[in-house]
N, C-alpha and C. Protein backbone atom coordinates (compact mmCIF):
# COMPACT_ATOMS: atom_id res chain seq x y z
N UNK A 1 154.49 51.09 85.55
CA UNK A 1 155.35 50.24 86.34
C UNK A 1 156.75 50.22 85.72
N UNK A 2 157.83 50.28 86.45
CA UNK A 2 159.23 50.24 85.78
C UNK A 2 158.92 48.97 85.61
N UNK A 3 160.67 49.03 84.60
CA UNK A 3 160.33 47.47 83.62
C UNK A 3 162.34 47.46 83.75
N UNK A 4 162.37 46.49 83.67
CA UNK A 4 164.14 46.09 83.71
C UNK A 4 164.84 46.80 82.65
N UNK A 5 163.79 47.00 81.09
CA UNK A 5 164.58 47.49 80.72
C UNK A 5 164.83 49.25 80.89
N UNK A 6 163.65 49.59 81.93
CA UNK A 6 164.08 51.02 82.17
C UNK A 6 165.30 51.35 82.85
N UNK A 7 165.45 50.10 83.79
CA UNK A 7 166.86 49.87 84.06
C UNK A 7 168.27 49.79 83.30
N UNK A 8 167.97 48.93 82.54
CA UNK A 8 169.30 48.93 81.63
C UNK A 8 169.21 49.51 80.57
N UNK A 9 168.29 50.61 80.29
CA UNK A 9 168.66 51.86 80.01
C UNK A 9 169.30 52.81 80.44
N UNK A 10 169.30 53.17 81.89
CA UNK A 10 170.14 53.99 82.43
C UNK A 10 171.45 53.54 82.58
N UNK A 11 171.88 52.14 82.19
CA UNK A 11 173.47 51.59 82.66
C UNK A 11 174.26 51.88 81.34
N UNK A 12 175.43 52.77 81.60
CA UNK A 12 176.30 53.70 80.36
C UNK A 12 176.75 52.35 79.88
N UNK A 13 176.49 51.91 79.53
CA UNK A 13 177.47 50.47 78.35
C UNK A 13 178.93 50.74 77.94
N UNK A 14 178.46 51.88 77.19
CA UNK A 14 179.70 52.36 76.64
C UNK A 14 181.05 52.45 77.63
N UNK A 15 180.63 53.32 78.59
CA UNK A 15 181.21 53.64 79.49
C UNK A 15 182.28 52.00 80.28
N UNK A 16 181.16 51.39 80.68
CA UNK A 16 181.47 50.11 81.22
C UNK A 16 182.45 49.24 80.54
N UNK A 17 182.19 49.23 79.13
CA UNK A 17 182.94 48.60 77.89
C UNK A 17 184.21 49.62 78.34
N UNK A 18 184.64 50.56 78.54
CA UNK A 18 185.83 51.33 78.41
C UNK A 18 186.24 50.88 80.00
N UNK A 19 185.63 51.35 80.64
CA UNK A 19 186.33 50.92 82.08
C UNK A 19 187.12 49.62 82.31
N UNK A 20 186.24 48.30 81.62
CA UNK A 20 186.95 47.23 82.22
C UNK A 20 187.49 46.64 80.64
N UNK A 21 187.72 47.74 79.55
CA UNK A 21 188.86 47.16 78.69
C UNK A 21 188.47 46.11 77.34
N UNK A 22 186.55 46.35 77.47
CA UNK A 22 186.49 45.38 76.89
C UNK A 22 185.59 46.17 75.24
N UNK A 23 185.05 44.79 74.47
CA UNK A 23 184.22 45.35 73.56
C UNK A 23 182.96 46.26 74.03
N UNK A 24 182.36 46.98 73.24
CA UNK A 24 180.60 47.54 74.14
C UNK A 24 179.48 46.25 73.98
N UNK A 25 179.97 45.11 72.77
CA UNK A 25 178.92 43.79 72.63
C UNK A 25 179.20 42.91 73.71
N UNK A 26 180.39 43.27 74.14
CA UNK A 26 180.82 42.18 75.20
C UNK A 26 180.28 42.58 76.66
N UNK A 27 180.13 43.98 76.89
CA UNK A 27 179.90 44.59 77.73
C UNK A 27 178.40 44.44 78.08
N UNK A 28 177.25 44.88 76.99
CA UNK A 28 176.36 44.60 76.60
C UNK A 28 175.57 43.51 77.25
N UNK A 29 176.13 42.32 76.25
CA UNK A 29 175.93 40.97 76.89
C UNK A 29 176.17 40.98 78.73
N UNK A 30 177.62 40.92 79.05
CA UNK A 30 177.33 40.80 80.45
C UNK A 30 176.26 41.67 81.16
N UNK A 31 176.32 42.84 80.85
CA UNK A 31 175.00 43.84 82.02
C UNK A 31 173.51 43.25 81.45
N UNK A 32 173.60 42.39 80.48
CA UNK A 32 172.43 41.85 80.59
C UNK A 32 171.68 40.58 80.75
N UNK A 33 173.02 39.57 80.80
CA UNK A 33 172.65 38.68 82.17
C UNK A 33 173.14 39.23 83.31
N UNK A 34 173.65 39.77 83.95
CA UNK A 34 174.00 40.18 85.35
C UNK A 34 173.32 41.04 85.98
N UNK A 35 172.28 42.07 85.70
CA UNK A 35 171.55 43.13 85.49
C UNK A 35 170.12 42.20 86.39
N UNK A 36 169.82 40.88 86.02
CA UNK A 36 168.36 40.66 85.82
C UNK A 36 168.85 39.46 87.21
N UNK A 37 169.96 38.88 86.91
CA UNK A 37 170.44 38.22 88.24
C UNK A 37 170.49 39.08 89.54
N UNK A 38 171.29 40.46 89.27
CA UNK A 38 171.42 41.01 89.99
C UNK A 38 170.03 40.87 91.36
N UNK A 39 169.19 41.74 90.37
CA UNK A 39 167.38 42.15 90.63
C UNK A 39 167.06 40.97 91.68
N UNK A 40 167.31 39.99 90.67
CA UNK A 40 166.61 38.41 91.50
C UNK A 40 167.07 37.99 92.52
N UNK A 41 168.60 38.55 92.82
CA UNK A 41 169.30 38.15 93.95
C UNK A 41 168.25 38.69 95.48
N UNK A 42 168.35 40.30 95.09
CA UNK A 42 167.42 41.30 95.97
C UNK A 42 166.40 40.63 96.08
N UNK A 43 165.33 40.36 95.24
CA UNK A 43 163.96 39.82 95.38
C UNK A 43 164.50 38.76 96.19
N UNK A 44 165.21 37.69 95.80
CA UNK A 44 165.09 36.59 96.60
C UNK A 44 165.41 36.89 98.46
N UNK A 45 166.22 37.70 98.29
CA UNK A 45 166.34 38.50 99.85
C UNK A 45 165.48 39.02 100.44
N UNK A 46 164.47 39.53 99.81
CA UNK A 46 163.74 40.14 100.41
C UNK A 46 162.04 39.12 100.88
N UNK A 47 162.36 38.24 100.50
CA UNK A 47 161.25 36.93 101.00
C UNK A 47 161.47 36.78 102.80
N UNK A 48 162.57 37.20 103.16
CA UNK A 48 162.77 37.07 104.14
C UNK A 48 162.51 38.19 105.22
N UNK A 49 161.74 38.52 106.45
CA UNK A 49 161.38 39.81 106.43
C UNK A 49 163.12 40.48 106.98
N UNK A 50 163.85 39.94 107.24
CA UNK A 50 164.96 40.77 107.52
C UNK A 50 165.83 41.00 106.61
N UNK A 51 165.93 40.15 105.78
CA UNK A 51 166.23 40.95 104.39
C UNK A 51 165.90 41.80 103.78
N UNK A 52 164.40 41.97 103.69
CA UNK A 52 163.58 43.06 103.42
C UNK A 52 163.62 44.12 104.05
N UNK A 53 163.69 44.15 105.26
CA UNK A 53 164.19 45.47 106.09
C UNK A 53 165.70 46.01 105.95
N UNK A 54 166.72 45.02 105.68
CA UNK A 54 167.78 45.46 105.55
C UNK A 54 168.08 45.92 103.97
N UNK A 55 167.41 45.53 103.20
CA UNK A 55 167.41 46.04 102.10
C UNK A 55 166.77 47.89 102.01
N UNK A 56 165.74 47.99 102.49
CA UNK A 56 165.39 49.36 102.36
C UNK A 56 166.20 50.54 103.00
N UNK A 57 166.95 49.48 104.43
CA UNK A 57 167.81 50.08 104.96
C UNK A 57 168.94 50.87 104.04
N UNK A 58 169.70 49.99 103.01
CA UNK A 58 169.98 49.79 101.87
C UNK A 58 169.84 50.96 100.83
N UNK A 59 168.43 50.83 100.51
CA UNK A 59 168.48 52.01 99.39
C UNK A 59 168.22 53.47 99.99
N UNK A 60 167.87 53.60 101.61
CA UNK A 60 167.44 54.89 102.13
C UNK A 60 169.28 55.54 101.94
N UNK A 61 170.10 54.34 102.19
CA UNK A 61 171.57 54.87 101.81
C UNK A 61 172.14 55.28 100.35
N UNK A 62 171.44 55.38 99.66
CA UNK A 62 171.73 54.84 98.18
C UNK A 62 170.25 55.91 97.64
N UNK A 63 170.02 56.76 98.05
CA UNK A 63 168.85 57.90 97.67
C UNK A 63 169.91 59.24 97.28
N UNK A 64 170.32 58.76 96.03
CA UNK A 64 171.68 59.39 94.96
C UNK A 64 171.20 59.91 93.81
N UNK A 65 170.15 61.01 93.37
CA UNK A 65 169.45 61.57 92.31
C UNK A 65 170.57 61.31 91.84
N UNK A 66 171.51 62.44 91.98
CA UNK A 66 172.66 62.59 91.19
C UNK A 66 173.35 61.47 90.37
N UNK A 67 173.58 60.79 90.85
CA UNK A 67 173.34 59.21 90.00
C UNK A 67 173.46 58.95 88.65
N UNK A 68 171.69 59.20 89.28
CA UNK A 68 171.29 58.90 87.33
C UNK A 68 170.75 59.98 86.43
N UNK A 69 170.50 61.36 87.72
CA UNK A 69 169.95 62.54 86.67
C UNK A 69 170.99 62.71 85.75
N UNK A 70 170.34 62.77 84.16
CA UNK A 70 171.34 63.23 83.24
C UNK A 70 172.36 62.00 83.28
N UNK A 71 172.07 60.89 83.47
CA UNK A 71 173.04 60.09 83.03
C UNK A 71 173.91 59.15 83.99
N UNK A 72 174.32 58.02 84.09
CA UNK A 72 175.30 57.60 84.93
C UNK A 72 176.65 57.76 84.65
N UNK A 73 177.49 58.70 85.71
CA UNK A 73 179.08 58.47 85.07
C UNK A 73 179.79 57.16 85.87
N UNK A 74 180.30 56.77 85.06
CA UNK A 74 180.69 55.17 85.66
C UNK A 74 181.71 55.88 86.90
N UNK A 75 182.03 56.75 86.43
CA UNK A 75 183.16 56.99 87.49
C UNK A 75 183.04 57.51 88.75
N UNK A 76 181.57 58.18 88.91
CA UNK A 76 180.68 58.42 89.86
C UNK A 76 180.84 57.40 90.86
N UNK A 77 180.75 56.18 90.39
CA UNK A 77 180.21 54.58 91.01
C UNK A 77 180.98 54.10 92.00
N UNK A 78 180.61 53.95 93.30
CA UNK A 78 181.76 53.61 94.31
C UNK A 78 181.47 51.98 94.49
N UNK A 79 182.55 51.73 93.83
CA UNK A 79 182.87 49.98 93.48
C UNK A 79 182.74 49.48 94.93
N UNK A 80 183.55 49.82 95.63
CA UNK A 80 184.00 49.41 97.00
C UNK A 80 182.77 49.43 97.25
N UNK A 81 181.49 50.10 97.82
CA UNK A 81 180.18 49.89 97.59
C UNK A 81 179.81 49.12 97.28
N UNK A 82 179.70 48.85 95.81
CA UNK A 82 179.17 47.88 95.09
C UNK A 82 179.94 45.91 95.27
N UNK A 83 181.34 46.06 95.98
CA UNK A 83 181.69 44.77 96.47
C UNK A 83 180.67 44.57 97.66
N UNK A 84 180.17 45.37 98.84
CA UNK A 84 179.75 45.11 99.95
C UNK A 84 178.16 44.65 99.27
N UNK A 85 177.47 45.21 98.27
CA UNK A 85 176.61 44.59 97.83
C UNK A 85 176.10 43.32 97.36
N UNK A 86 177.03 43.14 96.71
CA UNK A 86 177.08 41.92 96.31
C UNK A 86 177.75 40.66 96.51
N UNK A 87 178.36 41.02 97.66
CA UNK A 87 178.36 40.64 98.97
C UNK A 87 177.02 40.04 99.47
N UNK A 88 176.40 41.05 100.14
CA UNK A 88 175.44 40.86 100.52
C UNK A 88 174.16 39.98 100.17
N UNK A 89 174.23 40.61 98.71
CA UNK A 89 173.18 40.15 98.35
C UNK A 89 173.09 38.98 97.50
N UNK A 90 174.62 38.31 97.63
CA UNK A 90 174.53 36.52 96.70
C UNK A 90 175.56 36.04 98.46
N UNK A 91 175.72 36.89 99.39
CA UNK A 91 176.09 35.57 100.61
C UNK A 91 177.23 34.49 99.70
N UNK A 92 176.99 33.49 100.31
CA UNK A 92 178.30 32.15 99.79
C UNK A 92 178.23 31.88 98.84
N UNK A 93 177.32 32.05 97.49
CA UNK A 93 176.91 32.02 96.47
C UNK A 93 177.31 32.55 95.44
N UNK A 94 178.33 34.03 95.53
CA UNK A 94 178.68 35.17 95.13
C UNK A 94 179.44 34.70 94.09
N UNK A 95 180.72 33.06 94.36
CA UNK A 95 181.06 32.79 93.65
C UNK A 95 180.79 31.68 92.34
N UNK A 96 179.45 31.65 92.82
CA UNK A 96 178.43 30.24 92.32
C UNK A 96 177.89 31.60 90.63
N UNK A 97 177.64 32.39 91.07
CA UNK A 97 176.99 33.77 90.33
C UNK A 97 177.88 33.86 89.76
N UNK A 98 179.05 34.44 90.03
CA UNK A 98 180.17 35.25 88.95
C UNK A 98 180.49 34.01 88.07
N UNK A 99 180.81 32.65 88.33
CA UNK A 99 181.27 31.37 87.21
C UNK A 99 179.58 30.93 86.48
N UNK A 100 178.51 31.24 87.05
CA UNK A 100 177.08 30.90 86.09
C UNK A 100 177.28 32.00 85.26
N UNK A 101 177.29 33.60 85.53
CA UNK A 101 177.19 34.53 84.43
C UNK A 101 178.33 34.47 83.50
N UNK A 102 179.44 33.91 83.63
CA UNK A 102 180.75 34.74 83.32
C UNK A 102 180.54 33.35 82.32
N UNK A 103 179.73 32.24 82.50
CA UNK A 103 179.71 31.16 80.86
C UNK A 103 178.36 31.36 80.37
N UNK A 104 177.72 32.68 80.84
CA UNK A 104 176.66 33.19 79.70
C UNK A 104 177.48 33.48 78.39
N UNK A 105 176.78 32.99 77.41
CA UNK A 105 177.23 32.87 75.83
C UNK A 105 177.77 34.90 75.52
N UNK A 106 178.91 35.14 75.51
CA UNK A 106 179.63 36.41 75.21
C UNK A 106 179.45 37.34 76.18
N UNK A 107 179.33 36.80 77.09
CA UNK A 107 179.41 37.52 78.93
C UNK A 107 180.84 37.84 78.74
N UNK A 108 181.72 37.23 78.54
CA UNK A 108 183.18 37.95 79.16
C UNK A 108 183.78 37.16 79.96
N UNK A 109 183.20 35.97 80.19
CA UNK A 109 184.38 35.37 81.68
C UNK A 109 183.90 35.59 82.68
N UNK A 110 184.57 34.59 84.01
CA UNK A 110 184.24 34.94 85.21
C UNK A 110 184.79 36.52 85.22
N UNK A 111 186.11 36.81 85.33
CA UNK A 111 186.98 37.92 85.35
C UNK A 111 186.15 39.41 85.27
N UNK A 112 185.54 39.33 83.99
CA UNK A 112 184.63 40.56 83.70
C UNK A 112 183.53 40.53 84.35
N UNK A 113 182.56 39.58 84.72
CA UNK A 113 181.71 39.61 85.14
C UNK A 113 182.02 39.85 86.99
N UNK A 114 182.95 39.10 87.73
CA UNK A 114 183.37 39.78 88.97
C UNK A 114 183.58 41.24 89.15
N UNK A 115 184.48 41.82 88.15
CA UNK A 115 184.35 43.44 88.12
C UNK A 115 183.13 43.92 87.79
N UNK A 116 182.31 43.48 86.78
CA UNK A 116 181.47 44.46 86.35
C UNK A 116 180.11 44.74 87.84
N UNK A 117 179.88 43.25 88.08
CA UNK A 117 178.84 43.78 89.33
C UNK A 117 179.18 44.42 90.53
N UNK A 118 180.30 44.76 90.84
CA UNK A 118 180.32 45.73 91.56
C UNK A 118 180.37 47.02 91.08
N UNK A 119 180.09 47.65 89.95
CA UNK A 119 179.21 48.25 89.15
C UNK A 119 178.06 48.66 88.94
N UNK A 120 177.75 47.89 88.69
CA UNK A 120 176.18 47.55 88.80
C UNK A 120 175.44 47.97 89.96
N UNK A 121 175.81 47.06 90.79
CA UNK A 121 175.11 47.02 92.26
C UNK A 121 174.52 48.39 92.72
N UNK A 122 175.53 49.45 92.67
CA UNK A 122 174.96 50.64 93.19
C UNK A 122 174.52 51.28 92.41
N UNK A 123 174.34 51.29 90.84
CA UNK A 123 173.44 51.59 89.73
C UNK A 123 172.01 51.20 90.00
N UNK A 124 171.80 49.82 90.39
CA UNK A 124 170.99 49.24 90.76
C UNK A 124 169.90 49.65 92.05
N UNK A 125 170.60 49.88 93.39
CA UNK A 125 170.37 50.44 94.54
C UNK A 125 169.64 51.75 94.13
N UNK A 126 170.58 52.21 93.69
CA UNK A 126 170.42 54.06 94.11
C UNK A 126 168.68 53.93 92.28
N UNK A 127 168.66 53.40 91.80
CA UNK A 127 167.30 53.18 90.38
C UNK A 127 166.35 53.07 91.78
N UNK A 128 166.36 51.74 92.33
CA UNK A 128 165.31 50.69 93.40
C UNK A 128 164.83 51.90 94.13
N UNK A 129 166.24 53.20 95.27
CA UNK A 129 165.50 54.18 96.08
C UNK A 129 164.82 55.35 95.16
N UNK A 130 164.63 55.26 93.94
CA UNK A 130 164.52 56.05 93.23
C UNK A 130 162.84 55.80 93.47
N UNK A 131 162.71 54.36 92.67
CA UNK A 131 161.08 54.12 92.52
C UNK A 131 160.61 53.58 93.56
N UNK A 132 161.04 53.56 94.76
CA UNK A 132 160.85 52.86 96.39
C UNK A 132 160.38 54.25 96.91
N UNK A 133 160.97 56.03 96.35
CA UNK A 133 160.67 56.54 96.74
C UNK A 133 159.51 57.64 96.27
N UNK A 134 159.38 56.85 95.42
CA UNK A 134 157.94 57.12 94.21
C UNK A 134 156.73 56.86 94.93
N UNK A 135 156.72 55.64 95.67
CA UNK A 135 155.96 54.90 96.07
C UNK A 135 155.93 54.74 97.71
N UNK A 136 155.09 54.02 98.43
CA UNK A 136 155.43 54.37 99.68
C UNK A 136 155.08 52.72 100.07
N UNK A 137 155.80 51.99 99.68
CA UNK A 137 154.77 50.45 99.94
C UNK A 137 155.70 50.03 101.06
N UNK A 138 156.52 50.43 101.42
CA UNK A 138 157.78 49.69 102.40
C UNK A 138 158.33 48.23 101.59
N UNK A 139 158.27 47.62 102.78
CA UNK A 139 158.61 46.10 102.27
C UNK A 139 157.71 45.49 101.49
N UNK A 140 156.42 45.84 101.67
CA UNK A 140 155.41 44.87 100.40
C UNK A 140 155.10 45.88 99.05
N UNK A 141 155.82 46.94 99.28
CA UNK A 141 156.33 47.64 97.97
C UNK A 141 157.24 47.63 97.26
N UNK A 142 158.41 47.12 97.80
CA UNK A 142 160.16 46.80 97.54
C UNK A 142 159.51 45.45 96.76
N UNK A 143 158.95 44.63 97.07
CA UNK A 143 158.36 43.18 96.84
C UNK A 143 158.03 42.97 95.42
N UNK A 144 157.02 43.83 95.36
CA UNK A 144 156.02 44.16 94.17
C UNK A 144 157.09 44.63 93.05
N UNK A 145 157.82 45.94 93.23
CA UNK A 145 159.09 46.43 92.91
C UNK A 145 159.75 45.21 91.91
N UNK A 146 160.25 44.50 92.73
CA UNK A 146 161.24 43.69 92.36
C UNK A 146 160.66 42.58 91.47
N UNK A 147 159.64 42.14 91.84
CA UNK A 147 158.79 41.16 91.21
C UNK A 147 158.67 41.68 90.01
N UNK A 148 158.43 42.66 89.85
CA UNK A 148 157.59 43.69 88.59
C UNK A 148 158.85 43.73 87.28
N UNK A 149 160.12 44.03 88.17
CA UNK A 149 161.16 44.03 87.27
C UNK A 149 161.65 42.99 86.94
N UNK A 150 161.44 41.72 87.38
CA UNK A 150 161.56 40.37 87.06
C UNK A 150 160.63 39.70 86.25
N UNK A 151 159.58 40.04 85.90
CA UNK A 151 158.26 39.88 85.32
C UNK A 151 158.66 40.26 84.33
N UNK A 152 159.09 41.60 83.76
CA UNK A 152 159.65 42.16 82.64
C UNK A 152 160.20 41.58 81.89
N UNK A 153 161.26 41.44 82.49
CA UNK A 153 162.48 40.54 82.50
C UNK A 153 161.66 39.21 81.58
N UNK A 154 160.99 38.51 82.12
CA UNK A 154 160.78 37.08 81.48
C UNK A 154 159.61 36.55 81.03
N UNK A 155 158.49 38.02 80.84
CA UNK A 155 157.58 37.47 80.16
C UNK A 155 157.40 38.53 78.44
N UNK A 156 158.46 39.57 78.00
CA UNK A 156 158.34 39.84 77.04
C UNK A 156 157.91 40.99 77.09
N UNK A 157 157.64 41.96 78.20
CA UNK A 157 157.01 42.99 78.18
C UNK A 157 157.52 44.20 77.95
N UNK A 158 158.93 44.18 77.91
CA UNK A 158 160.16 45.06 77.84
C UNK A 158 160.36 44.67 76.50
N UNK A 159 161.06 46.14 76.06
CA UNK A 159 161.37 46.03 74.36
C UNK A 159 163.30 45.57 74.66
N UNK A 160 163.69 45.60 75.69
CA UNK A 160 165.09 45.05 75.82
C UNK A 160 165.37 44.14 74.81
N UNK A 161 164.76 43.15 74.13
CA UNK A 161 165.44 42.25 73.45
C UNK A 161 166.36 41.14 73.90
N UNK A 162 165.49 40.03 74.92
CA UNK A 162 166.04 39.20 75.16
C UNK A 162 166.59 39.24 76.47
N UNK A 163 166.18 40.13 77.14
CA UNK A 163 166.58 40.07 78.98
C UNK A 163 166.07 38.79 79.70
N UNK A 164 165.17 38.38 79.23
CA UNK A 164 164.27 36.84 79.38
C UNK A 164 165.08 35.60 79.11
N UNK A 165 165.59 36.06 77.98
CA UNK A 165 166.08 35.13 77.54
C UNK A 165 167.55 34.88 77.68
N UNK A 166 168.16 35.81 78.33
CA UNK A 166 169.67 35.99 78.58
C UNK A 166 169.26 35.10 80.07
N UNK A 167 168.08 35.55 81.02
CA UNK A 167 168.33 35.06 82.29
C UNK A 167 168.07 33.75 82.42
N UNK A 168 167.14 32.97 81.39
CA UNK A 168 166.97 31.58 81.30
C UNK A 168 168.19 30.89 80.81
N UNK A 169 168.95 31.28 79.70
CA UNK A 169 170.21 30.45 79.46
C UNK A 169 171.23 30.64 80.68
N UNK A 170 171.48 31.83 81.90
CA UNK A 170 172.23 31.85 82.68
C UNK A 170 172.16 31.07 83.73
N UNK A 171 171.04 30.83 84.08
CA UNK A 171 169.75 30.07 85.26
C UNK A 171 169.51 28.65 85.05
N UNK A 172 170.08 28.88 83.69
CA UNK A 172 169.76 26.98 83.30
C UNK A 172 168.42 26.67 82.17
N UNK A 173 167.68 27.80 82.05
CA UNK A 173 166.83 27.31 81.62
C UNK A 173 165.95 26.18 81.71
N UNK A 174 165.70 25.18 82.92
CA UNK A 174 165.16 24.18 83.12
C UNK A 174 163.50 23.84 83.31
N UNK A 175 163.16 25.17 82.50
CA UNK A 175 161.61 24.91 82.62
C UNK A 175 160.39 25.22 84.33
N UNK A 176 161.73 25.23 85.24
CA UNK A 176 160.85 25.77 86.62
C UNK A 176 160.95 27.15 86.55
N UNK A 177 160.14 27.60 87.50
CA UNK A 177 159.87 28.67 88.13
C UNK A 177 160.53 29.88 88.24
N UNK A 178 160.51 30.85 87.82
CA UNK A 178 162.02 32.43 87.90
C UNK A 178 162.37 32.11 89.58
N UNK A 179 161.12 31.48 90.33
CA UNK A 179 161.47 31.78 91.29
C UNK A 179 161.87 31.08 92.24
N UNK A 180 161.85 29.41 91.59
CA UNK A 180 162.41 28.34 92.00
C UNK A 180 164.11 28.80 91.81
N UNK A 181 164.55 29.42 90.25
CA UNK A 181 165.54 29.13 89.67
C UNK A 181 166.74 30.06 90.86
N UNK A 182 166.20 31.37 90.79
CA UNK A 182 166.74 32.27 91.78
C UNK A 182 166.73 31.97 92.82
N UNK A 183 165.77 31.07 93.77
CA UNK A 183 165.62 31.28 95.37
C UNK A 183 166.88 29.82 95.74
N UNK A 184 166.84 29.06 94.22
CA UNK A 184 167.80 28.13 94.57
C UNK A 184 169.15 28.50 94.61
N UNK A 185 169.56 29.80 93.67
CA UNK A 185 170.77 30.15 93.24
C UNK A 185 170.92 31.21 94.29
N UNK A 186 170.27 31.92 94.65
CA UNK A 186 170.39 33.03 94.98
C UNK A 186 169.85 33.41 96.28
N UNK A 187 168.98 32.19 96.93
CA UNK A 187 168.15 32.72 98.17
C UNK A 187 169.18 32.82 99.51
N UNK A 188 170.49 32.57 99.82
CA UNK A 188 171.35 32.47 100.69
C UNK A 188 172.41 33.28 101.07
N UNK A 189 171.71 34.93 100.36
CA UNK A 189 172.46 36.14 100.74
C UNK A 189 172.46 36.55 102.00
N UNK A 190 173.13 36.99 102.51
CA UNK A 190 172.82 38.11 103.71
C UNK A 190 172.25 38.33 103.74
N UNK A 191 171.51 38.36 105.06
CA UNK A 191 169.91 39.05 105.67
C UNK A 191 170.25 39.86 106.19
């Protein structure tokens, strides 16, 4: 089963750290609360069955080997893309997300964290049609998918080092549910 951090393994850090000017610890930190938000945003979209359909819609657009074979070049990455994503996928919320991540402890600011996920986003997409197309589950495979990489994420199963724990201090940490925390923050994207 992929695991989040097979994900943020493939995201060039380095690269990212150079693009938007910053340290690679600083960089670091943000793709790894924003990375696991990102994920949760999708999952929480996809509870909905038209989210879920418009999501696969989504990655059948975003079926980009080139991508990640051999590596992601940041410069590859069509931002403008990645605004319509995340867009999409945090709805009125988008700016509720960029000011929660951007006072994760050495995130970078709102500032960095607004640039960096449109980044992300289609890093993200084009991974999802990758193992969406591994598999043939449709929407109660995208489901599982996403769940699976959120699971990772917050029960320790990933050697990431703290992806769990980056998304509980961003989320609030308040002791409910991954899926209370997200569907509250995050369930009001575009369908």
């Amino acid at each position: 089963m992929p695991s989040l951090d097979d994900l943020l393994s493939r995201i060039p850090v380095d690269q990212i750290a150079r693009r938007l000017d910053v340290d690679e610890q600083t960089a670091a930190t943000a793709v790894r609360a924003a990375l696991p938000t990102l994920v949760g945003g999708l999952e929480a979209n996809t509870r909905h069955p038209d989210g879920a359909s418009s999501l696969l819609s989504a990655l059948d657009q975003h079926r980009n080997p080139a991508l990640l074979d051999g590596g992601v070049d940041v410069t590859d990455v069509d931002t403008a893309d990645g605004d319509r994503i995340v867009a999409n996928v945090f709805g009125d919320h988008k700016d509720r997300v960029v000011q929660t991540l951007g006072r994760a402890d050495g995130a970078g600011g709102n500032d960095l964290v607004a640039r960096l996920l449109p980044i992300l986003a289609p890093i993200v997409l084009t991974y999802l049609a990758e193992q969406v197309g591994r598999s043939s589950g449709g929407q109660g495979g995208l489901g599982e998918l996403l769940g699976g990489l959120l699971r990772s994420a917050t029960n320790g199963t990933g050697s990431g080092g703290g992806l769990g724990g980056v998304l509980g201090s961003v989320l609030g940490g308040n002791g409910g549910s991954l899926g209370e925390l997200l569907g509250g923050l995050l369930g009001a994207g575009k369908r």
